[in-house]
Protein backbone atom coordinates (compact mmCIF):
# COMPACT_ATOMS: atom_id res chain seq x y z
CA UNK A 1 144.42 -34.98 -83.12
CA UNK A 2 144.24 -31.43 -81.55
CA UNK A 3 143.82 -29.90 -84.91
CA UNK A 4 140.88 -32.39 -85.36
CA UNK A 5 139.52 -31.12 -81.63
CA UNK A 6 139.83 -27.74 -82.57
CA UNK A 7 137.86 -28.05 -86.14
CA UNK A 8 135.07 -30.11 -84.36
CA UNK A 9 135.07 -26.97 -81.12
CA UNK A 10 134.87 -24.65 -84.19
CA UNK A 11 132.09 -26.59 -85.90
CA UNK A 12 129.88 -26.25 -82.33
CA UNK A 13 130.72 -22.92 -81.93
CA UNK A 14 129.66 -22.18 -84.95
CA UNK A 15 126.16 -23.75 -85.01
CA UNK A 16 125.67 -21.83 -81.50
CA UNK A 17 126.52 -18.60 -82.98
CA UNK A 18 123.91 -19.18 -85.48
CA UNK A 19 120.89 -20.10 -82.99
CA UNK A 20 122.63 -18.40 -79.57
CA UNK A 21 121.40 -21.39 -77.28
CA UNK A 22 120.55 -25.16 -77.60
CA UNK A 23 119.15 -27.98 -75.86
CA UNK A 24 121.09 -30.98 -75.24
CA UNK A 25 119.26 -32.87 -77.58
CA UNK A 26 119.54 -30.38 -80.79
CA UNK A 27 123.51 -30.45 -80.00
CA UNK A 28 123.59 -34.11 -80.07
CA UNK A 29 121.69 -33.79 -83.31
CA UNK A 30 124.00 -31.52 -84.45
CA UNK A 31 127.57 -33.52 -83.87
CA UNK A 32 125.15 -36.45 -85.60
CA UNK A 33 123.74 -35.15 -88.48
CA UNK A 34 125.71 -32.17 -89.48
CA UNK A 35 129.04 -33.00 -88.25
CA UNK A 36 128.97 -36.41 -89.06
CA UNK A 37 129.85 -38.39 -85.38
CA UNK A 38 128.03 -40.90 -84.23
CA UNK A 39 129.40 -40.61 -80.84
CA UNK A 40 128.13 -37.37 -79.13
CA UNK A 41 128.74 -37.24 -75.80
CA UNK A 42 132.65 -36.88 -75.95
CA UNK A 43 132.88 -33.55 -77.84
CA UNK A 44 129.86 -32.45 -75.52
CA UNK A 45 131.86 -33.25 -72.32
CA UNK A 46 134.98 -31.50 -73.66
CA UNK A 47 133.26 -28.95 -74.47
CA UNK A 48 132.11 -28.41 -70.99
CA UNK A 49 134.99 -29.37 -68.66
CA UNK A 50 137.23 -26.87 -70.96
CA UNK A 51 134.69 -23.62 -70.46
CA UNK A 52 133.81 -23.44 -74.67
CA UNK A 53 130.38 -24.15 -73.27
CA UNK A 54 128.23 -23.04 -70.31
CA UNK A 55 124.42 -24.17 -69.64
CA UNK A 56 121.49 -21.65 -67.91
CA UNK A 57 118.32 -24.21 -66.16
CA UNK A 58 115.14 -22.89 -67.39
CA UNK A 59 112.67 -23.13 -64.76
CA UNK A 60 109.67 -22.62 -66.65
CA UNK A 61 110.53 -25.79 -68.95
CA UNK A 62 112.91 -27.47 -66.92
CA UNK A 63 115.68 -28.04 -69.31
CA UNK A 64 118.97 -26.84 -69.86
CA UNK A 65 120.07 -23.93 -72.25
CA UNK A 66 123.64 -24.53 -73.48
CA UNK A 67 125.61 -21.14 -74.70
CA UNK A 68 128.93 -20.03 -75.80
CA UNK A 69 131.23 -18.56 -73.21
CA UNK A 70 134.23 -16.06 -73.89
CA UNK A 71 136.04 -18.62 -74.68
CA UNK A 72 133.76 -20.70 -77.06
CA UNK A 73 133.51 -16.97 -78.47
CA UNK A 74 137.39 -16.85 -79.02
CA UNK A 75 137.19 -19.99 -81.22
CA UNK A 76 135.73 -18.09 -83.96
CA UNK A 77 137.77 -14.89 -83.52
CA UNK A 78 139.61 -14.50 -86.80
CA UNK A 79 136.89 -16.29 -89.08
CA UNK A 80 133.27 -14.94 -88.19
CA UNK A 81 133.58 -10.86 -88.00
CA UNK A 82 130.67 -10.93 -85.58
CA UNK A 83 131.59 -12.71 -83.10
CA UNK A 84 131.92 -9.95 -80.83
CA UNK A 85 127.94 -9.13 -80.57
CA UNK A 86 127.03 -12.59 -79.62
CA UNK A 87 125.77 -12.91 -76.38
CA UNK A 88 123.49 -15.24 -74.26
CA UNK A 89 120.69 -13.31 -72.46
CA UNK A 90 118.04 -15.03 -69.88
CA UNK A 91 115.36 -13.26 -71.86
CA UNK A 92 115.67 -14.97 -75.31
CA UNK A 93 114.50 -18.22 -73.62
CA UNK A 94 111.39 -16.51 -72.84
CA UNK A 95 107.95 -19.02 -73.84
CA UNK A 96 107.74 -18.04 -76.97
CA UNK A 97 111.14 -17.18 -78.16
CA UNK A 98 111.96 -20.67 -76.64
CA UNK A 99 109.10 -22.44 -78.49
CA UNK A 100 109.86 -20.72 -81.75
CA UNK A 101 113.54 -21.20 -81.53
CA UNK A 102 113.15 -24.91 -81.07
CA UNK A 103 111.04 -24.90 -84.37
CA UNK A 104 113.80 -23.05 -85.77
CA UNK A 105 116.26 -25.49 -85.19
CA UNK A 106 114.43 -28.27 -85.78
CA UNK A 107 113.52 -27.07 -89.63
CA UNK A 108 117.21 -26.36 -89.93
CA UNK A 109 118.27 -30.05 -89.74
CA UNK A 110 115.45 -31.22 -92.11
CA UNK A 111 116.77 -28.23 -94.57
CA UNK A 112 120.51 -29.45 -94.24
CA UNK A 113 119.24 -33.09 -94.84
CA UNK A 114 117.71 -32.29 -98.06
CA UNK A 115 119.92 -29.53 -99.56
CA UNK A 116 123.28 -28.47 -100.24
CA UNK A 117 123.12 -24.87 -98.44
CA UNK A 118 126.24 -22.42 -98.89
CA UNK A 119 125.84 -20.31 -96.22
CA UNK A 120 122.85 -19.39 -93.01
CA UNK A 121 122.50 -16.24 -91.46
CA UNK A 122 120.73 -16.23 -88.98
CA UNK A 123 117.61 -13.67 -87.40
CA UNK A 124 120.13 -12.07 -84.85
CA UNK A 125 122.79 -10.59 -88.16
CA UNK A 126 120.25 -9.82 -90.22
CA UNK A 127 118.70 -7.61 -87.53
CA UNK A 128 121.67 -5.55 -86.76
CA UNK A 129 121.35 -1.97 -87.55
CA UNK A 130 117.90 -2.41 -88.04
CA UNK A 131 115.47 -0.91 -86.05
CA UNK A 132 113.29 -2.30 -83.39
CA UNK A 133 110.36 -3.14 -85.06
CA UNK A 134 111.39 -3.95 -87.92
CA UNK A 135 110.05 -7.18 -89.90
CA UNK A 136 112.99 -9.28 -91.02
CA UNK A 137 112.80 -13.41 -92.12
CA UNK A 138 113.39 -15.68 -89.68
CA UNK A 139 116.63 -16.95 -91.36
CA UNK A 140 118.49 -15.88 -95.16
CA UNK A 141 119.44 -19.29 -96.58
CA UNK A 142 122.30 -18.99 -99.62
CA UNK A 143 122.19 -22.27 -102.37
CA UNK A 144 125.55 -22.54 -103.67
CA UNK A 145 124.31 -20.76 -106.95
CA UNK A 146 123.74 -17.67 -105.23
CA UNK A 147 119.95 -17.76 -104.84
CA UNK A 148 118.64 -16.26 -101.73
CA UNK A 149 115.84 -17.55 -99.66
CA UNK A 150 114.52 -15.40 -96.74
CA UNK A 151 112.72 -18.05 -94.28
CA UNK A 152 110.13 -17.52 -92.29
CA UNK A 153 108.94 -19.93 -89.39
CA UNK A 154 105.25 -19.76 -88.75
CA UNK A 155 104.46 -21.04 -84.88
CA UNK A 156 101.43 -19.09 -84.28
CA UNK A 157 98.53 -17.66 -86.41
CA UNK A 158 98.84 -14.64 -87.69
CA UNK A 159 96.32 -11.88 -88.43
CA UNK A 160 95.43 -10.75 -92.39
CA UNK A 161 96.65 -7.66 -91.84
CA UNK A 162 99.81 -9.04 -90.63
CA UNK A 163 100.36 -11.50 -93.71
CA UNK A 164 99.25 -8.34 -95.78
CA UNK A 165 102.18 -6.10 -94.47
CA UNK A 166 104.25 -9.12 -94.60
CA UNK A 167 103.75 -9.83 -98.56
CA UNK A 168 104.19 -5.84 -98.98
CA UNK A 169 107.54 -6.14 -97.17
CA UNK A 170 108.60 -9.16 -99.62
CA UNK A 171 107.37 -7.67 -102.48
CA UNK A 172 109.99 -4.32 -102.18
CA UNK A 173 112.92 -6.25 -101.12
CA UNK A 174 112.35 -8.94 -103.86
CA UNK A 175 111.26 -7.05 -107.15
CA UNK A 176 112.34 -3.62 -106.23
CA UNK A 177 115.76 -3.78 -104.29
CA UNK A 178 116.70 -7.84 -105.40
CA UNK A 179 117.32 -8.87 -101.65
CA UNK A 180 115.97 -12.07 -101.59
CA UNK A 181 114.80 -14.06 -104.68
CA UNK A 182 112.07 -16.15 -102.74
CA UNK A 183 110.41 -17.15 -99.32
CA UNK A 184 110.04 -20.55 -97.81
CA UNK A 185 107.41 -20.31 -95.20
CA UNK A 186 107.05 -23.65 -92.64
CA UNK A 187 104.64 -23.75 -90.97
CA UNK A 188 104.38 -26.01 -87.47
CA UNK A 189 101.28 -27.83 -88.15
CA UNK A 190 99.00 -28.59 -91.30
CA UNK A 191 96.01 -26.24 -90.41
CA UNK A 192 98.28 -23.61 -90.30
CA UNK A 193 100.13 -24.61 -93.77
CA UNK A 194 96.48 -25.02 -95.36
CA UNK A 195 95.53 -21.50 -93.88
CA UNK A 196 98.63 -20.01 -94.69
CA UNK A 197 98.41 -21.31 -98.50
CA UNK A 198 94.65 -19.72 -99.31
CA UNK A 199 95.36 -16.22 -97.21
CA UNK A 200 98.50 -15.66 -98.89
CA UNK A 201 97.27 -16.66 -102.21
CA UNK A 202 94.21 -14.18 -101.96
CA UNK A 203 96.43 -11.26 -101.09
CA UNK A 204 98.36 -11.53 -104.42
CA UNK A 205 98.34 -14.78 -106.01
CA UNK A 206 100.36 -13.70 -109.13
CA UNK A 207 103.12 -13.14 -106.55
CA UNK A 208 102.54 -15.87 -104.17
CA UNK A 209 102.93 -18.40 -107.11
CA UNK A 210 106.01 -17.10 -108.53
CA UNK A 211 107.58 -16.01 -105.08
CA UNK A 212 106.40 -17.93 -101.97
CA UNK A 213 106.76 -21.46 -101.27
CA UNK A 214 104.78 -23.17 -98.13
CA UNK A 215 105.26 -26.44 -96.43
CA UNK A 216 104.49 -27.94 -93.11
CA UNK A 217 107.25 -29.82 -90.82
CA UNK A 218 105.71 -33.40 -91.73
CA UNK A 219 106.65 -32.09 -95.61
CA UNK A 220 109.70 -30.34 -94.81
CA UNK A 221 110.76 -34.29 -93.31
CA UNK A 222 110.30 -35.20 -96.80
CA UNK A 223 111.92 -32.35 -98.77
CA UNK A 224 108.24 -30.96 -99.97
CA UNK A 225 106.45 -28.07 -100.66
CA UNK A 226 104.39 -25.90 -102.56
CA UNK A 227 105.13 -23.26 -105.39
CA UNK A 228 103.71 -22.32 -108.12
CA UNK A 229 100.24 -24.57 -107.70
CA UNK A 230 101.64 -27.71 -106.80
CA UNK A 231 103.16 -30.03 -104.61
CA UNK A 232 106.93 -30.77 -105.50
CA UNK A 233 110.39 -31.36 -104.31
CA UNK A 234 112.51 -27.83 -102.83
CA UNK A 235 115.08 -28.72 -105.23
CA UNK A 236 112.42 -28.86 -108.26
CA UNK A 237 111.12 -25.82 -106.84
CA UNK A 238 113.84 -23.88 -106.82
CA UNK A 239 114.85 -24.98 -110.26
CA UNK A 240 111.16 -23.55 -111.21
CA UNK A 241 112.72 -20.48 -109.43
CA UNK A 242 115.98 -20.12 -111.55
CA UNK A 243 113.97 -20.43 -114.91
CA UNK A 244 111.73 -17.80 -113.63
């Protein structure tokens, strides 16, 4: 039984290190959907008492903001070699870090419902060593086959010229340097995924079909999106992807 407690600590800590805080709510839907429980509130409250977990009140939304502690960090000593640059700061629950993060989360579930996904790393890894400013996805998703999808989370509009620099950015780290063989852009709402879809395609459509694929969070609950002209499946999609 303690090995079983440990595993299950080691499971939470692990989904924290990936998103740095949580809600109550997306930790319940963790232990539920991911780890398989259907009773929640147990690991949650051991979690607590036993200082793996500590929670920060946001005033601005009035909700709680759980985060590792040292010794949620020392769970995952030994198996995640970055463990050691995690940290919780008051800032990253700013409005619209906050907002975007919850969209983050939220489009993880759906993508763990519908695929099989070897391995997430999330925004904070992939920035290290990187500079400032920097453009980097969202999320790098890794399919048991090896493919790589960067991820990008679209919560606000962005300008043309942003999109522009943004396709220009994919277009060297997938064709010249191999980083990533696709993008999967959500987008929070359908206006957005309908504007998203025509801007993108006008920049380079030879590239946006063979490269990009868009959905919406209402398709994303369905496994959906679209590459390549047309609506279908992310698994059909990225089989499209593999034949090239």
């Amino acid at each position: 039984m303690k090995e079983e407690e440990v595993k299950r600590l080691k499971s939470l800590a692990g989904f924290m290190f990936n998103f740095r805080y949580a809600t109550i709510r997306q930790i319940h839907t963790f232990i539920q959907l991911i780890m398989n429980l259907s009773y929640t509130r147990r690991l949650v409250s051991y979690a607590l008492k036993n200082g793996y977990l500590n929670c920060y009140y946001e005033p601005t939304f009035r909700t709680k903001i759980y985060h590792l502690t040292q010794k949620g960090k020392d769970l995952l000593y030994g198996e995640e070699a970055l463990i050691a640059h995690y940290r919780f700061e008051k800032s990253l629950a700013g409005v619209n870090t906050f907002i975007h993060h919850n969209i983050l989360v939220e489009v993880y579930f759906l993508l763990k419902s519908h695929l099989d996904i070897k391995e997430w790393v999330c925004e904070w890894v992939l920035r290290m060593d990187k500079k400032r400013r920097e453009k980097i996805p969202d999320a790098l998703m890794i399919l048991p086959d090896g493919t790589k999808i960067a991820l990008e989370v679209e919560s606000r509009y962005k300008k043309l010229a942003v999109l522009k620099s943004l396709v220009t950015m994919y277009r060297y780290d997938i064709e010249k340097i191999s980083r990533y063989n696709a993008v999967l852009i959500v987008a929070s709402s359908r206006p957005q995924y309908e504007g998203l879809k025509l801007r993108l395609f006008g920049l380079s459509p030879d590239f946006f079909n063979r490269r990009f694929m868009v959905t919406d969070i209402g398709m994303l609950e369905h496994g959906m999106c679209f590459y390549n002209g047309n609506s279908m499946h992310l698994e059909e999609a990225f089989n499209l992807l593999r034949k090239g």
